[in-house]
N, C-alpha and C. Protein backbone atom coordinates (compact mmCIF):
# COMPACT_ATOMS: atom_id res chain seq x y z
N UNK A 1 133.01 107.74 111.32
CA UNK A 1 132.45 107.54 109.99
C UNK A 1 131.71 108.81 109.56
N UNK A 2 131.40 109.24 108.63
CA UNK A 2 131.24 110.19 107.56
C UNK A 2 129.67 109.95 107.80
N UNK A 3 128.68 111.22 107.16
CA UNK A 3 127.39 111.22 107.67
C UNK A 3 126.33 110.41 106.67
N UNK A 4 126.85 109.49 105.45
CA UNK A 4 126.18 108.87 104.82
C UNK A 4 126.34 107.46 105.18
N UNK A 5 127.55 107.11 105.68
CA UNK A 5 127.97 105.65 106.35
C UNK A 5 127.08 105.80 107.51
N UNK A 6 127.01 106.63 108.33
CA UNK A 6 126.76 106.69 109.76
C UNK A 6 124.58 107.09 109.65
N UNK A 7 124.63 107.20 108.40
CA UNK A 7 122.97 107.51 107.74
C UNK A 7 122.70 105.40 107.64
N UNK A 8 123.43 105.40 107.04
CA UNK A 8 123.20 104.14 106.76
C UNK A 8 123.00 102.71 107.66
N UNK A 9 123.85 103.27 108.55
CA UNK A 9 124.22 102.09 109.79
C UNK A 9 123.13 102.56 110.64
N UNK A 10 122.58 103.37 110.86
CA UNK A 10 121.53 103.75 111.51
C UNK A 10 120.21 103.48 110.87
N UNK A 11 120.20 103.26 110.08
CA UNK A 11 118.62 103.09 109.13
C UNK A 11 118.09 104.17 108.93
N UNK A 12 118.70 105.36 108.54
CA UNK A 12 118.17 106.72 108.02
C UNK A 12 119.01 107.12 107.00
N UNK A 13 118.46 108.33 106.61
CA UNK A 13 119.13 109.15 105.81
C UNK A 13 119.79 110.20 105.88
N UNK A 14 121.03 111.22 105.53
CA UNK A 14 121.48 112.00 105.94
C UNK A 14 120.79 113.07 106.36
N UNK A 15 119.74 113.08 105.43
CA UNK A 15 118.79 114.51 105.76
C UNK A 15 118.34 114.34 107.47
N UNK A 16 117.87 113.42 107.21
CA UNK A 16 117.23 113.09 108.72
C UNK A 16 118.30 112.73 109.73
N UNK A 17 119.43 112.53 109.47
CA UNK A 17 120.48 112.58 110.30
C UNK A 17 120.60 114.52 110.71
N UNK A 18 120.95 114.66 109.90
CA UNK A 18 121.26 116.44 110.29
C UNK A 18 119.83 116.98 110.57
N UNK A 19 118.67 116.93 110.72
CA UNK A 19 117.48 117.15 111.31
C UNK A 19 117.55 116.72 112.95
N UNK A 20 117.80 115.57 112.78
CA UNK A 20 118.15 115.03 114.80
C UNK A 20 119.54 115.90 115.32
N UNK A 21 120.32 116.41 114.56
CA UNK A 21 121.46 117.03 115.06
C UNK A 21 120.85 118.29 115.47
N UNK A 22 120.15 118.88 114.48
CA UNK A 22 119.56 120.36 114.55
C UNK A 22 118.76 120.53 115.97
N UNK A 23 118.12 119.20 116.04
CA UNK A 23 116.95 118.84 117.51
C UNK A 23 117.83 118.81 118.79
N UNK A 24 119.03 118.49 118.59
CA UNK A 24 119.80 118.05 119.74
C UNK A 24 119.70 116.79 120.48
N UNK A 25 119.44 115.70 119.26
CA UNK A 25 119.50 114.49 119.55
C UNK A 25 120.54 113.97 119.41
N UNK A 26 121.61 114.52 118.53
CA UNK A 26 123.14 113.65 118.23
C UNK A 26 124.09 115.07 117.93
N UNK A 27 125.17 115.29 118.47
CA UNK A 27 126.12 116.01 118.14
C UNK A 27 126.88 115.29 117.23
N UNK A 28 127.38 115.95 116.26
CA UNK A 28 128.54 115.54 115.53
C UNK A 28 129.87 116.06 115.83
N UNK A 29 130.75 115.64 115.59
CA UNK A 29 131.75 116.09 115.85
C UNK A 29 132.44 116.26 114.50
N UNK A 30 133.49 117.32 114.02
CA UNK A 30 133.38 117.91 113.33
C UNK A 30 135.07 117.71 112.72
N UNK A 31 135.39 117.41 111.22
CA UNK A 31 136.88 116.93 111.16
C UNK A 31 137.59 118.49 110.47
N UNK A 32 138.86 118.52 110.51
CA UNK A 32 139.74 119.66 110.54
C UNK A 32 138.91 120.53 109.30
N UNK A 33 138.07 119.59 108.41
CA UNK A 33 137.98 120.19 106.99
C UNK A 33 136.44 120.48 106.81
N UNK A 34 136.03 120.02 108.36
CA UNK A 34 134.32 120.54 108.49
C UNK A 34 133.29 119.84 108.12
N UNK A 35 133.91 118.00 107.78
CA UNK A 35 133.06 117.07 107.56
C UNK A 35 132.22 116.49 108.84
N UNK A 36 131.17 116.42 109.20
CA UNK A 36 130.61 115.72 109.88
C UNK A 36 131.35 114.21 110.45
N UNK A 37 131.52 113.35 111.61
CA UNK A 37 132.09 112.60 112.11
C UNK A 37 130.72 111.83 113.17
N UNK A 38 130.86 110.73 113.17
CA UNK A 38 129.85 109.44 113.72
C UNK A 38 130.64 108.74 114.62
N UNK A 39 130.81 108.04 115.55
CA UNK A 39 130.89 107.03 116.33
C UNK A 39 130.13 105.98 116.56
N UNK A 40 130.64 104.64 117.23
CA UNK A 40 129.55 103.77 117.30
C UNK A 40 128.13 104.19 118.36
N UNK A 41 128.87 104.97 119.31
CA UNK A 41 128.09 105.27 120.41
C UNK A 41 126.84 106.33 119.64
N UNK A 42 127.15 107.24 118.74
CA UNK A 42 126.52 107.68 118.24
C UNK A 42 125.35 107.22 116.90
N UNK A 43 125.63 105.99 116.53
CA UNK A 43 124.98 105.33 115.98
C UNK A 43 123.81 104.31 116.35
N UNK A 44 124.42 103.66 117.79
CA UNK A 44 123.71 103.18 119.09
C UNK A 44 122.05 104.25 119.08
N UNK A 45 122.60 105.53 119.48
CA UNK A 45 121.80 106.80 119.86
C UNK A 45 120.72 106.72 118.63
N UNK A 46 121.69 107.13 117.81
CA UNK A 46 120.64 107.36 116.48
C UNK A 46 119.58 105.73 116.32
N UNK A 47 119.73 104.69 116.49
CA UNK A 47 119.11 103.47 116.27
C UNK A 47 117.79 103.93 117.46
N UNK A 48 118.15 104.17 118.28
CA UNK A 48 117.19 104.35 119.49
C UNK A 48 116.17 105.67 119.20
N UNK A 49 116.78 106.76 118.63
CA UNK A 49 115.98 107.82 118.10
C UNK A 49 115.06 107.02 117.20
N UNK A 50 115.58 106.24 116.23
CA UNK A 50 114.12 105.52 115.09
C UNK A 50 113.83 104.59 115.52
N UNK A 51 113.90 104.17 116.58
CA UNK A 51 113.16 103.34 117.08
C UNK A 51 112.07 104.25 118.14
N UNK A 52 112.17 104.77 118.66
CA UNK A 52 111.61 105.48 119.51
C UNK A 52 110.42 106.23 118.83
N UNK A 53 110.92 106.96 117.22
CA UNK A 53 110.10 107.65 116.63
C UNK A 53 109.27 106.59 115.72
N UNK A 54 109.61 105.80 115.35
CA UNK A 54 108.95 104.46 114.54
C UNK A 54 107.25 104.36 115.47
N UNK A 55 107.96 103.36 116.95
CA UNK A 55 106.71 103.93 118.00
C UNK A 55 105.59 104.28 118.13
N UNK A 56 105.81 105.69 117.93
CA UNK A 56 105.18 107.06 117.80
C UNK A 56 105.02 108.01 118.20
N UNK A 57 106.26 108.09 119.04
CA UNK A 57 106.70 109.27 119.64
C UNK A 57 107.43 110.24 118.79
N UNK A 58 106.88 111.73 118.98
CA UNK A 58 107.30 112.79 117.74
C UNK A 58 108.96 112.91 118.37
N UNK A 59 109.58 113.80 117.95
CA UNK A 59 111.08 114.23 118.00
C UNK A 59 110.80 115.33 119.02
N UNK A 60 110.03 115.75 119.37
CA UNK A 60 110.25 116.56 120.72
C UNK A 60 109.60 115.75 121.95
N UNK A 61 109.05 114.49 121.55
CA UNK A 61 108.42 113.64 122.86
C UNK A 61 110.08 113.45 123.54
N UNK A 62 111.33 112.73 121.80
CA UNK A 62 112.43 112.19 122.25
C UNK A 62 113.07 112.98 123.10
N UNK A 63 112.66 114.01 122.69
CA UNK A 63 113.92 115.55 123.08
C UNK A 63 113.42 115.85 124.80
N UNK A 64 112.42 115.36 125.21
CA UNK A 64 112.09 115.50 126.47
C UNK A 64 112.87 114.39 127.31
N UNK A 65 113.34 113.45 126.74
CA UNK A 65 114.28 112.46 127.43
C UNK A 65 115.41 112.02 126.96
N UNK A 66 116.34 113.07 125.70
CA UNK A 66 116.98 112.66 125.43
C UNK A 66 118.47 112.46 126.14
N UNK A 67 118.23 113.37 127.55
CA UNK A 67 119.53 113.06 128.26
C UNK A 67 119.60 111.52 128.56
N UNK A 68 118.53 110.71 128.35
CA UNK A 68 118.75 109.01 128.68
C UNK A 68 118.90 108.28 127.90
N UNK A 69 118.84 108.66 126.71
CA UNK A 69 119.67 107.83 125.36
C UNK A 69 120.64 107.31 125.71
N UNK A 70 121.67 107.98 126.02
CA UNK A 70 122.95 107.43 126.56
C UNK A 70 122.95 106.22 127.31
N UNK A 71 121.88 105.91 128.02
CA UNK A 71 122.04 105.09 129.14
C UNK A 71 121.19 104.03 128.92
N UNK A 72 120.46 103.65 127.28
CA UNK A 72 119.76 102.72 126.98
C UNK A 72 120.74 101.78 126.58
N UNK A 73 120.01 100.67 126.63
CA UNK A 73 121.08 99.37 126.38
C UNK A 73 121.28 98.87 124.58
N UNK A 74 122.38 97.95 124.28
CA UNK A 74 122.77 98.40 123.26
C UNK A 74 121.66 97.32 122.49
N UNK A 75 120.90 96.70 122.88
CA UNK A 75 120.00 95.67 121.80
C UNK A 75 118.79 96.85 121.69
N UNK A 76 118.96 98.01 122.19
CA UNK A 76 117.79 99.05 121.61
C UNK A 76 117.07 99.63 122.78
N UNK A 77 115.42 100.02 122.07
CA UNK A 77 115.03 100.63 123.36
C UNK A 77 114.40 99.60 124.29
N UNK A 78 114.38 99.64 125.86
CA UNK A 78 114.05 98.96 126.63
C UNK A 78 112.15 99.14 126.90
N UNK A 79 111.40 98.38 127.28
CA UNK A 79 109.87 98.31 127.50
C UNK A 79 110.15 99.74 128.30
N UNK A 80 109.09 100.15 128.19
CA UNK A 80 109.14 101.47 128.99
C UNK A 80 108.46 101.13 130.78
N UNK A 81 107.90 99.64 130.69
CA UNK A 81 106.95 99.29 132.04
C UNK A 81 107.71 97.61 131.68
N UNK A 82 108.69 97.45 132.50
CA UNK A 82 109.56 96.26 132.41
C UNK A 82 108.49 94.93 132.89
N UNK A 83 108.42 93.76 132.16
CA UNK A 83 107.61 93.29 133.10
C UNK A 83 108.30 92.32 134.44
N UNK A 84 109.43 92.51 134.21
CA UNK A 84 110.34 91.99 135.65
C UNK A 84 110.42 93.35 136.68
N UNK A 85 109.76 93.14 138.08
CA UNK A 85 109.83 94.02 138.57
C UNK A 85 110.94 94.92 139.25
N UNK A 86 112.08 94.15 139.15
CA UNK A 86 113.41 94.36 139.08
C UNK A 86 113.89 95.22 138.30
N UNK A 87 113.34 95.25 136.99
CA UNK A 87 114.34 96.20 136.27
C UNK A 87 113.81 97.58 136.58
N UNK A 88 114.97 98.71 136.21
CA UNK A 88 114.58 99.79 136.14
C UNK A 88 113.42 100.48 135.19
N UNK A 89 112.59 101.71 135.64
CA UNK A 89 111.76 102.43 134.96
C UNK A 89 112.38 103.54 134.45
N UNK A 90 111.96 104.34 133.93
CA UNK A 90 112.42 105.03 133.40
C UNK A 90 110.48 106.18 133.46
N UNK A 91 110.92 107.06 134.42
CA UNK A 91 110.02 107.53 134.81
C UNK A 91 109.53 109.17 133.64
N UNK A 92 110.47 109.94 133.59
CA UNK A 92 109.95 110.89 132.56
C UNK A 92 109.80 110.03 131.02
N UNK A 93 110.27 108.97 130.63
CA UNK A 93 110.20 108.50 128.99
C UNK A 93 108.73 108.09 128.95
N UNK A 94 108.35 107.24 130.64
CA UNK A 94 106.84 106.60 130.73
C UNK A 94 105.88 108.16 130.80
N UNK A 95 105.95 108.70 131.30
CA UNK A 95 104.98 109.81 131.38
C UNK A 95 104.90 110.71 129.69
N UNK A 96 105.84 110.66 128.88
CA UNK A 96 105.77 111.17 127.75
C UNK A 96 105.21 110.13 127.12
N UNK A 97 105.29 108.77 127.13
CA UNK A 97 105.03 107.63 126.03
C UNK A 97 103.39 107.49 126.45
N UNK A 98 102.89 108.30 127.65
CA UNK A 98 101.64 107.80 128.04
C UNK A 98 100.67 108.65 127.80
N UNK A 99 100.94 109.94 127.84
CA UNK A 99 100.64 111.63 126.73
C UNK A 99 100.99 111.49 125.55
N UNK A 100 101.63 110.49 124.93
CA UNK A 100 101.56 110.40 123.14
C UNK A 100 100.28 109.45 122.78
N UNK A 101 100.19 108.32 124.07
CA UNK A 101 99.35 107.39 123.76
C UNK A 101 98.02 107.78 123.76
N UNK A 102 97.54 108.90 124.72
CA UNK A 102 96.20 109.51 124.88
C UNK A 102 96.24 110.24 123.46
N UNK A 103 97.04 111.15 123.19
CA UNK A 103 96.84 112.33 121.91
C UNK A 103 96.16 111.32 121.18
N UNK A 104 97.64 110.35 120.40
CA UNK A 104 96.86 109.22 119.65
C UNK A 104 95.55 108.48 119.32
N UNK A 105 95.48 108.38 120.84
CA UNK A 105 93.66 108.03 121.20
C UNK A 105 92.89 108.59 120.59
N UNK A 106 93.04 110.16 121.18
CA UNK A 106 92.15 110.88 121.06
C UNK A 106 92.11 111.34 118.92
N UNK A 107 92.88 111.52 118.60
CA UNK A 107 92.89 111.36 117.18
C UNK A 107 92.67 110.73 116.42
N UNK A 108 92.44 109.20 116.92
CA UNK A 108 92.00 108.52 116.12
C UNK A 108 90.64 108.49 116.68
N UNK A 109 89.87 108.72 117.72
CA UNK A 109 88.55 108.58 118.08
C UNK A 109 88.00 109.74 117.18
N UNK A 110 88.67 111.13 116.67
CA UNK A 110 88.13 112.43 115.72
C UNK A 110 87.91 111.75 114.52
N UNK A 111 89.23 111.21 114.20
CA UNK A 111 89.19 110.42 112.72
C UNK A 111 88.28 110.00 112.41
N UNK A 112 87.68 108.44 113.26
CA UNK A 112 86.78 107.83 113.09
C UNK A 112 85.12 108.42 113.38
N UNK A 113 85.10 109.72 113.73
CA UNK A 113 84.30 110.50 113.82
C UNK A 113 84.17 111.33 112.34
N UNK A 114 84.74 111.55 111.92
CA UNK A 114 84.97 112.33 110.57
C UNK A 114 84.61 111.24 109.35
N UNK A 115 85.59 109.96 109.41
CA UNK A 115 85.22 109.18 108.75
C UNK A 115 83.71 108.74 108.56
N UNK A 116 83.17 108.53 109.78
CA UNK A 116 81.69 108.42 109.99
C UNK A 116 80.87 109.26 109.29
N UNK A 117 80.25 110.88 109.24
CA UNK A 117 79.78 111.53 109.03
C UNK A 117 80.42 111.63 107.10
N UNK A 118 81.77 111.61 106.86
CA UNK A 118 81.44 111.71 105.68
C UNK A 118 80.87 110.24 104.71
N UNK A 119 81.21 108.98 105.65
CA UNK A 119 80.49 107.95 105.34
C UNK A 119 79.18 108.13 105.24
N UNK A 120 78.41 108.82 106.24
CA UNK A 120 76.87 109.04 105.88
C UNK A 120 76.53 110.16 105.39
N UNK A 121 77.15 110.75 104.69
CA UNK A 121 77.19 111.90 103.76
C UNK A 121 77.02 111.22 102.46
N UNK A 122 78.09 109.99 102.09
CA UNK A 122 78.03 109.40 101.20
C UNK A 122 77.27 108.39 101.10
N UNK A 123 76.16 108.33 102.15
CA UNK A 123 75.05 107.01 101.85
C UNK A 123 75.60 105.78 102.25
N UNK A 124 77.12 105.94 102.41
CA UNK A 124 77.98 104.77 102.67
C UNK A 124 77.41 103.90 104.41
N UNK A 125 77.04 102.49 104.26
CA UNK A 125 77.23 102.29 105.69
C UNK A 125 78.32 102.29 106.66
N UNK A 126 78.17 102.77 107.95
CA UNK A 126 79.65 102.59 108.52
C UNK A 126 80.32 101.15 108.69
N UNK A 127 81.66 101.13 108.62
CA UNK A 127 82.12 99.45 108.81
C UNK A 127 81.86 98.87 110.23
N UNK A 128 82.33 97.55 110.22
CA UNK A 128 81.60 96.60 111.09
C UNK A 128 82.42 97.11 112.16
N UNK A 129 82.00 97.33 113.39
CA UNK A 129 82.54 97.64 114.98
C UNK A 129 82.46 99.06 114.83
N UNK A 130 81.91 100.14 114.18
CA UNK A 130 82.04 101.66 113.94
C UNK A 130 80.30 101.76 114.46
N UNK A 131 79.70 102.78 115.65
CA UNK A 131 78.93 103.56 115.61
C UNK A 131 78.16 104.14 114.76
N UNK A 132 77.12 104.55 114.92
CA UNK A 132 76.72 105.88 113.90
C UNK A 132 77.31 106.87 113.99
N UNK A 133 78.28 107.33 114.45
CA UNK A 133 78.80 108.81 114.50
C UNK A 133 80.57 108.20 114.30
N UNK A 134 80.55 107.09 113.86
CA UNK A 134 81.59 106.92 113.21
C UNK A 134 82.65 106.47 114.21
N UNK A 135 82.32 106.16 115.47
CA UNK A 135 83.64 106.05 116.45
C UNK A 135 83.21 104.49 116.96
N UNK A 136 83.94 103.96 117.29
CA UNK A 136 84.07 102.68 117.56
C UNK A 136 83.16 102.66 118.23
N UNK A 137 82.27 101.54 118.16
CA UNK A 137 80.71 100.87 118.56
C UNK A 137 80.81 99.28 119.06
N UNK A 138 79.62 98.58 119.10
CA UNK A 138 79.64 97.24 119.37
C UNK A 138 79.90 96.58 117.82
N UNK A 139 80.61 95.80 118.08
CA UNK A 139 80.75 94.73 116.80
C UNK A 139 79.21 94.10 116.00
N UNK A 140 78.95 93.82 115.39
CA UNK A 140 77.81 93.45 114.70
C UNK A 140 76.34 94.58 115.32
N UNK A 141 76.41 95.55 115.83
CA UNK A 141 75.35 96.82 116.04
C UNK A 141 75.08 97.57 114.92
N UNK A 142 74.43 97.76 114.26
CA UNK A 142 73.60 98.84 113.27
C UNK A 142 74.08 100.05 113.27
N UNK A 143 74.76 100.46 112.08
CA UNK A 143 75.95 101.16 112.14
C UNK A 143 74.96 103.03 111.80
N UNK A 144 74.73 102.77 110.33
CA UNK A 144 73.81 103.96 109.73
C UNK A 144 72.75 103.64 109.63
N UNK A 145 71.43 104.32 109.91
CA UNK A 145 70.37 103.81 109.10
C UNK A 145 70.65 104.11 107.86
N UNK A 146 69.84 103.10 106.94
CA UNK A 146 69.63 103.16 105.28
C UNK A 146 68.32 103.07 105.36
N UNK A 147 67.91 104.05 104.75
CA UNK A 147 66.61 103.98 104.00
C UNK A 147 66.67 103.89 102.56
N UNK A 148 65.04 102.95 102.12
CA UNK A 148 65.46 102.17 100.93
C UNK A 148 64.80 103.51 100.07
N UNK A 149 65.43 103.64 99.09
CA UNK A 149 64.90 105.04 98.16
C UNK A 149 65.36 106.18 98.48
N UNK A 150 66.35 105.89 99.26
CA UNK A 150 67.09 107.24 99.24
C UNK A 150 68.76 106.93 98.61
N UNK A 151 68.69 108.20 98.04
CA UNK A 151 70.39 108.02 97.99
C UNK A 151 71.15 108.75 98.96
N UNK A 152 72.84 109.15 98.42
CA UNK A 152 73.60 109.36 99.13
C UNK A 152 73.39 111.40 99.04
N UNK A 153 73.47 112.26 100.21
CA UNK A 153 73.24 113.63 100.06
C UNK A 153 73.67 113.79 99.53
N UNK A 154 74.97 113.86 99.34
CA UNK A 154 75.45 114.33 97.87
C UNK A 154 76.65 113.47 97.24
N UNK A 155 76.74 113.35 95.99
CA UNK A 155 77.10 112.61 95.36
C UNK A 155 78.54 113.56 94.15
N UNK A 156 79.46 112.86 94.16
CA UNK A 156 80.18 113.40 92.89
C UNK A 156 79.54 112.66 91.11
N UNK A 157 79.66 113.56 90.34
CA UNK A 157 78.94 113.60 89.03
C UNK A 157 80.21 112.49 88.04
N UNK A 158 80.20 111.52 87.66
CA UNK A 158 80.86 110.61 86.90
C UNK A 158 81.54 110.99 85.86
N UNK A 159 81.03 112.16 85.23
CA UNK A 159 81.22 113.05 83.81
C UNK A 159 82.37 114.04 84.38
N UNK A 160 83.77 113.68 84.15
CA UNK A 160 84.29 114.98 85.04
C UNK A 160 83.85 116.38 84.25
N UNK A 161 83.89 117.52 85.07
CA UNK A 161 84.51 118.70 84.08
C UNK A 161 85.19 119.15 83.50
N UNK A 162 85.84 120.19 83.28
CA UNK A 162 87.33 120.68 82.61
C UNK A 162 87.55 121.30 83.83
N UNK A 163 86.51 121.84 85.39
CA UNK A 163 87.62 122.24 86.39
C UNK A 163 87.78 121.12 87.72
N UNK A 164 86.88 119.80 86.73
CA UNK A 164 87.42 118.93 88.32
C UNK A 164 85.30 118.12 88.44
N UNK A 165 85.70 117.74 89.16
CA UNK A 165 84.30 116.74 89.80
C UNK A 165 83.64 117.98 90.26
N UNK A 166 82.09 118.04 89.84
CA UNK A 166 81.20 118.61 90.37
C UNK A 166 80.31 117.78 92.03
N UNK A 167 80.36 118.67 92.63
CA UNK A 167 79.64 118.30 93.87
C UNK A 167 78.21 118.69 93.09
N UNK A 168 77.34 117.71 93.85
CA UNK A 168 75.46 118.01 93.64
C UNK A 168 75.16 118.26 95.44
N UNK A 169 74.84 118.88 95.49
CA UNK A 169 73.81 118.33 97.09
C UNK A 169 72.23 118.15 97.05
């Protein structure tokens, strides 16, 4: 099949079809007149690439295991930690899926650090289960102090300008 049928049956788009080709996630094979060519097996592959990247594993987490695409089963991707102790692991996909899961961590613990500080920048209290410094805390714990008569450090001005919102501090 042609690379918009084979976009389609996969749940992507061509662009992003020829982006995973470029990665060396799917070869195409190529017809006398230089059209791109799909198989089912190759569609299999590609389902498992967006599934894999859906996840949240980037396209070079995939590309670190993509010699085992081939060998995933056809209802998709398999648990990466089976809970039958019988089945197979899959030992480099678990060590990449477990270094995406820390990054992740760790990015969302900055986030909610960032979020925090510009929350008390804005006078704003932090939300319920958030710290004072903005990173996950005890549930119902005292997030910012508020003091009564103060406002927020700085505030945007309601009146826009002609070059945009004035900051006050």
């Amino acid at each position: 099949m042609r690379i918009g049928d084979a976009a389609a049956a996969a749940g992507l788009t061509p662009r992003t079809l020829r982006y995973y080709e470029q990665q060396g996630l799917v070869t195409a094979r190529r017809t006398p007149s230089g059209h791109r060519e799909y198989d089912a097996e190759d569609i299999r592959r590609l389902r498992a690439v967006r599934e894999l990247r859906e996840a949240g594993l980037t396209v070079g987490d995939v590309r670190a295991f993509a010699h085992l695409l081939a060998t995933m089963p056809d209802g998709g991707v398999p648990e990466l930690i089976p809970k039958d102790p019988r089945a197979g692991r899959c030992a480099v996909a678990e060590v990449v899926a477990r270094r995406r899961l820390a990054d992740l961590d760790a990015r969302i613990a900055r986030l909610s650090q960032l979020r925090g500080r510009l929350a008390a920048r804005l006078g704003e209290p932090g939300r319920a289960g958030e710290g004072p410094s903005g990173a996950p805390g005890r549930v119902g714990a005292p997030s910012l102090p508020v003091r009564h008569g103060e406002g927020p450090i700085f505030r945007l001005d309601a009146a826009p300008s002609p070059t945009g919102p004035a900051l006050r501090g």
